[in-house]
PDB file of N, CA and C in Angstrom:
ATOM      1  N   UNK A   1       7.768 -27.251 109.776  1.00  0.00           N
ATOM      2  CA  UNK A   1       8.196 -27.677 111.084  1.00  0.00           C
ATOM      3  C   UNK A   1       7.731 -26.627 112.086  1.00  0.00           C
ATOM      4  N   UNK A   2       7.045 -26.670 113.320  1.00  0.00           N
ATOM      5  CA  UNK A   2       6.694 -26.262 114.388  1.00  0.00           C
ATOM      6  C   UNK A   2       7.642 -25.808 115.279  1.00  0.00           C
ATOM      7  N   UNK A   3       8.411 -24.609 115.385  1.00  0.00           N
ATOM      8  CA  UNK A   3       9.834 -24.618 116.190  1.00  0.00           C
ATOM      9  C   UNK A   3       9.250 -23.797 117.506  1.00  0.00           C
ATOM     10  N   UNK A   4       7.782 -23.253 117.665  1.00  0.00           N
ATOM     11  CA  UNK A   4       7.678 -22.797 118.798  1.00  0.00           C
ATOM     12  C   UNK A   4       5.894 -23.034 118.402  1.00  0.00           C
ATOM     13  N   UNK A   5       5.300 -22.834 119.655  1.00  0.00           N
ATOM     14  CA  UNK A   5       3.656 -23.095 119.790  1.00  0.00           C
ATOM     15  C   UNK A   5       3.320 -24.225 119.362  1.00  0.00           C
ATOM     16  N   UNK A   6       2.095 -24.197 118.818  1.00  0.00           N
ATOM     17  CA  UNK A   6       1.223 -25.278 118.156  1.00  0.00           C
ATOM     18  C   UNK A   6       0.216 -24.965 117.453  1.00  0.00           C
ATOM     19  N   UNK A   7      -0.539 -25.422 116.875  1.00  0.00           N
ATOM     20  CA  UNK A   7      -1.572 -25.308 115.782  1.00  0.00           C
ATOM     21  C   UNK A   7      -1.914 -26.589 114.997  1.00  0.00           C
ATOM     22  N   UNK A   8      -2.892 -26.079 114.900  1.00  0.00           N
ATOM     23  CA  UNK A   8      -3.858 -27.113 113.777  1.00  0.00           C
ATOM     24  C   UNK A   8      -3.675 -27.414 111.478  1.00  0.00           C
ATOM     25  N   UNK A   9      -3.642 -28.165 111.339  1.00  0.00           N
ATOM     26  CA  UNK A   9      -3.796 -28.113 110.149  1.00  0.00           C
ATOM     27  C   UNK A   9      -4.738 -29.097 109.927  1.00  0.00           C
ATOM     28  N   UNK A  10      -6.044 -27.693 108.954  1.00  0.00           N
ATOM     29  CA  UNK A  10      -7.431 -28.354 108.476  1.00  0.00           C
ATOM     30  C   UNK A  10      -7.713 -28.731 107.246  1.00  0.00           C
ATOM     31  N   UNK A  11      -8.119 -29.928 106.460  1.00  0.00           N
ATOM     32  CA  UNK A  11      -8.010 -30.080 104.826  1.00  0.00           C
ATOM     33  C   UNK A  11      -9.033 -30.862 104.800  1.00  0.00           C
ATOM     34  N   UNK A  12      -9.949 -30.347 103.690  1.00  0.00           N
ATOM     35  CA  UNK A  12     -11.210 -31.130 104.095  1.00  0.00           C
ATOM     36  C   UNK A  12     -12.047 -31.193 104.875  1.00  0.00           C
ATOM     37  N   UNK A  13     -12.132 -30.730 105.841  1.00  0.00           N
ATOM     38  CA  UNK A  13     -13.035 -30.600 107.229  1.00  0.00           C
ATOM     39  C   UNK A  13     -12.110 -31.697 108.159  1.00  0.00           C
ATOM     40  N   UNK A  14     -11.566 -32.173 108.264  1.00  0.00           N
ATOM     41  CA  UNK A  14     -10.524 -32.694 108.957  1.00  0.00           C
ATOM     42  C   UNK A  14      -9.303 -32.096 109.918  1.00  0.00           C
ATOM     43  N   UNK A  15      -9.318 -31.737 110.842  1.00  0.00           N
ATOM     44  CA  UNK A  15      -8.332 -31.365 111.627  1.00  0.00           C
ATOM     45  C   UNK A  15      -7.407 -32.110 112.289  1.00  0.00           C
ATOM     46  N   UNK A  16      -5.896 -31.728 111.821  1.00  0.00           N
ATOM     47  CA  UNK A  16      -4.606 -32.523 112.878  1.00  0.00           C
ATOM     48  C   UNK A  16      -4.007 -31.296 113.575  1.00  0.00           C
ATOM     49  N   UNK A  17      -3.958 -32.036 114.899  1.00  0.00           N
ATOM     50  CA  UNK A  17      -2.950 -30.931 115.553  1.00  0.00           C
ATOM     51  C   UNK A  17      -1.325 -30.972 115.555  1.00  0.00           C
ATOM     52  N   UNK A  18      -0.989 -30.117 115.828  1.00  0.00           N
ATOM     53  CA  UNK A  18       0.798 -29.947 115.417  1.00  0.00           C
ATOM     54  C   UNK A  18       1.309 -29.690 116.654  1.00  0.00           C
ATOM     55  N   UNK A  19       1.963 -29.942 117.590  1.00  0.00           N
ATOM     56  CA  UNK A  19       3.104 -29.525 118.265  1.00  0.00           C
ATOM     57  C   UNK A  19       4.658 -28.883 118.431  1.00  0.00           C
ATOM     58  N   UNK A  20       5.073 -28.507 119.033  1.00  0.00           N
ATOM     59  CA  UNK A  20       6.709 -27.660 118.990  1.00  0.00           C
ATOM     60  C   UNK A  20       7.432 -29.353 118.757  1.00  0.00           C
ATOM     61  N   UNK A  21       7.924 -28.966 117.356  1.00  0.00           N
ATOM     62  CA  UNK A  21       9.003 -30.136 117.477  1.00  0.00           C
ATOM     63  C   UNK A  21       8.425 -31.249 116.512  1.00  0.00           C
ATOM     64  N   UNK A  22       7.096 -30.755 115.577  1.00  0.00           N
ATOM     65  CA  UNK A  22       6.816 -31.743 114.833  1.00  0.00           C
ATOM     66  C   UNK A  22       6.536 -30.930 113.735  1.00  0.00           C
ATOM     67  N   UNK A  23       6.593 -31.933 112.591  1.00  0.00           N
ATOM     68  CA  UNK A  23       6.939 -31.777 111.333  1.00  0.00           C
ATOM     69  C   UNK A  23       5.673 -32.086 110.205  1.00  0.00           C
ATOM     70  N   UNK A  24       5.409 -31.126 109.358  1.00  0.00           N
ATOM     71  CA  UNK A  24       4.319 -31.829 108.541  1.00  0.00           C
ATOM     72  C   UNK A  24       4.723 -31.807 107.412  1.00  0.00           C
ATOM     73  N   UNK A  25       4.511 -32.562 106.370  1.00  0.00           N
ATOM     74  CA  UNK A  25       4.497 -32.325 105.210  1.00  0.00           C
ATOM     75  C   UNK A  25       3.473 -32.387 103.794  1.00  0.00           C
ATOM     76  N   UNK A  26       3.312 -31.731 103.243  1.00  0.00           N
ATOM     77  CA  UNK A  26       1.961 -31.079 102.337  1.00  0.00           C
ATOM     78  C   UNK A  26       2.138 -31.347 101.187  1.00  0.00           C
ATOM     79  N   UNK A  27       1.890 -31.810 100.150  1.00  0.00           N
ATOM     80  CA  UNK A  27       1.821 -32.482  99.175  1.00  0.00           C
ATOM     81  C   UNK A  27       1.526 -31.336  98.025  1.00  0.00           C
ATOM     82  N   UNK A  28       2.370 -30.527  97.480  1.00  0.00           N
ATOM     83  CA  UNK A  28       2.076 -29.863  96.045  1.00  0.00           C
ATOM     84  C   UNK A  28       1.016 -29.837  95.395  1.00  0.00           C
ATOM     85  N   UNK A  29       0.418 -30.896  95.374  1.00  0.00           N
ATOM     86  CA  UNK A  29      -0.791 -31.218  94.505  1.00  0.00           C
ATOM     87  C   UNK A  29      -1.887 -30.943  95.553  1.00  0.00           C
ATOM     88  N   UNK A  30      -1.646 -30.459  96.481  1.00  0.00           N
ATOM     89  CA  UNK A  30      -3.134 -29.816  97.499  1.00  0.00           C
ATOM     90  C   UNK A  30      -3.413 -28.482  97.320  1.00  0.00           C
ATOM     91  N   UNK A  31      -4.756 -28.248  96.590  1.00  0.00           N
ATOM     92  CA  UNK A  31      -5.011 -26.872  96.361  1.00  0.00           C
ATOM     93  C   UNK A  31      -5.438 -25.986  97.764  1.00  0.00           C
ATOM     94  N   UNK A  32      -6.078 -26.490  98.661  1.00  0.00           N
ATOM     95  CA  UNK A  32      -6.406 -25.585  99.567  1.00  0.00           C
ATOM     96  C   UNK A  32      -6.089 -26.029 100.874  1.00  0.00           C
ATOM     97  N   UNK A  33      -5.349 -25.507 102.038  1.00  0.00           N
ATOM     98  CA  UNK A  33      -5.029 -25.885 103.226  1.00  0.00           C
ATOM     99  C   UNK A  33      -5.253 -24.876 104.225  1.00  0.00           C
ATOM    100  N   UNK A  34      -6.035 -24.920 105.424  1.00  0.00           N
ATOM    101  CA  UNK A  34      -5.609 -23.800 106.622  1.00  0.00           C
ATOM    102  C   UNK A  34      -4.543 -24.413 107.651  1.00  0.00           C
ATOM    103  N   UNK A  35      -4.247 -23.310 108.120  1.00  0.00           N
ATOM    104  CA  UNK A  35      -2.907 -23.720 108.999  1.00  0.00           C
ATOM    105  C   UNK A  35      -3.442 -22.673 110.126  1.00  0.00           C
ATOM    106  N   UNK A  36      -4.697 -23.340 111.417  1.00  0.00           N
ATOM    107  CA  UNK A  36      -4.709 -22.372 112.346  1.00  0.00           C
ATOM    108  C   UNK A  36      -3.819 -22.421 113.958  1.00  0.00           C
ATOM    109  N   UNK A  37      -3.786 -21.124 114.151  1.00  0.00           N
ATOM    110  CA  UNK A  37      -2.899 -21.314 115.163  1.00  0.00           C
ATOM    111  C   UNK A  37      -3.451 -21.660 116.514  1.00  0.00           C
ATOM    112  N   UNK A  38      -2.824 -21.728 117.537  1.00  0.00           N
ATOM    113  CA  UNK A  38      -3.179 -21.998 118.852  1.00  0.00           C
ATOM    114  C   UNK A  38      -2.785 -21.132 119.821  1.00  0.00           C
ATOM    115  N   UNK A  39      -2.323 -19.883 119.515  1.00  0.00           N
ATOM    116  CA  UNK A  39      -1.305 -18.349 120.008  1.00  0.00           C
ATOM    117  C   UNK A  39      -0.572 -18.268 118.815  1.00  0.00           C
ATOM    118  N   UNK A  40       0.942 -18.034 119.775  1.00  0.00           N
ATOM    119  CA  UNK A  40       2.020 -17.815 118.958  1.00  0.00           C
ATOM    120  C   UNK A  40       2.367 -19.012 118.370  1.00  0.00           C
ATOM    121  N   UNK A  41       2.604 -18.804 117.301  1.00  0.00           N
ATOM    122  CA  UNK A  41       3.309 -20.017 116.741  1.00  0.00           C
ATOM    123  C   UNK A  41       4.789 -19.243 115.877  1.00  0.00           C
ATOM    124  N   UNK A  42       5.653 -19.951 115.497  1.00  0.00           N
ATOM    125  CA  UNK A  42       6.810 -19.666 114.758  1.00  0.00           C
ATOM    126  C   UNK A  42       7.285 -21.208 114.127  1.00  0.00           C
ATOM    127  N   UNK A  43       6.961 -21.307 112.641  1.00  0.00           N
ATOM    128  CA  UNK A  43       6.995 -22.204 111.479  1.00  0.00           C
ATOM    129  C   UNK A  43       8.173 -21.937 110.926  1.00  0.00           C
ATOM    130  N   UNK A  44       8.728 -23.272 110.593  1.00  0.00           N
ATOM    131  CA  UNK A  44      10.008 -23.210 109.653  1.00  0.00           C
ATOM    132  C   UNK A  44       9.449 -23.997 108.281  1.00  0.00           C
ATOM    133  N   UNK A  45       9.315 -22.609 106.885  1.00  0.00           N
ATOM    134  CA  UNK A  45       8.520 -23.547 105.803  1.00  0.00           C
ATOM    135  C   UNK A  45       9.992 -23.678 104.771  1.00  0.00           C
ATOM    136  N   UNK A  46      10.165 -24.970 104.096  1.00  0.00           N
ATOM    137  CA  UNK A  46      11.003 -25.449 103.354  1.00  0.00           C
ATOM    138  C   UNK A  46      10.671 -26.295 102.262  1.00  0.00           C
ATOM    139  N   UNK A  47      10.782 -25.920 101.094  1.00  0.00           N
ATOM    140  CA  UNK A  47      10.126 -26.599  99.725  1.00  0.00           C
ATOM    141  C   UNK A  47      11.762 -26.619  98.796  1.00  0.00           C
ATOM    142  N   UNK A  48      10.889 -27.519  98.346  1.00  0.00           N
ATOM    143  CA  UNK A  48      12.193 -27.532  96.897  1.00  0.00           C
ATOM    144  C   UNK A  48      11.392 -27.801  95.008  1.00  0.00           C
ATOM    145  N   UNK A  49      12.542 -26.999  94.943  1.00  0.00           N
ATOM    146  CA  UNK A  49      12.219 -26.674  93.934  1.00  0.00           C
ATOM    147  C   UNK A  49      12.315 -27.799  92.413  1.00  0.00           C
TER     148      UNK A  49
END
């Protein structure tokens, strides 16, 4: 979750952008992901186990 800034997440040569206040979710079974920023950003990461 995005709780401040924004940024990009790239997989594949594919880029989505993220906003304050939106949520992504990433699938376990993905071996490689970038998560670039746009400044500051501050992420809330939450997995289960």
């Amino acid at each position: 979750m995005c709780v401040e800034g924004d940024f990009e997440v790239e997989y594949q040569g594919d880029k989505t952008p993220v906003t304050k206040g939106e949520t992504v979710l990433i699938p376990a079974c993905i071996d490689e992901i970038y998560l670039i920023p746009g400044g500051e950003v501050t992420l809330l990461e939450v997995y289960v186990n």
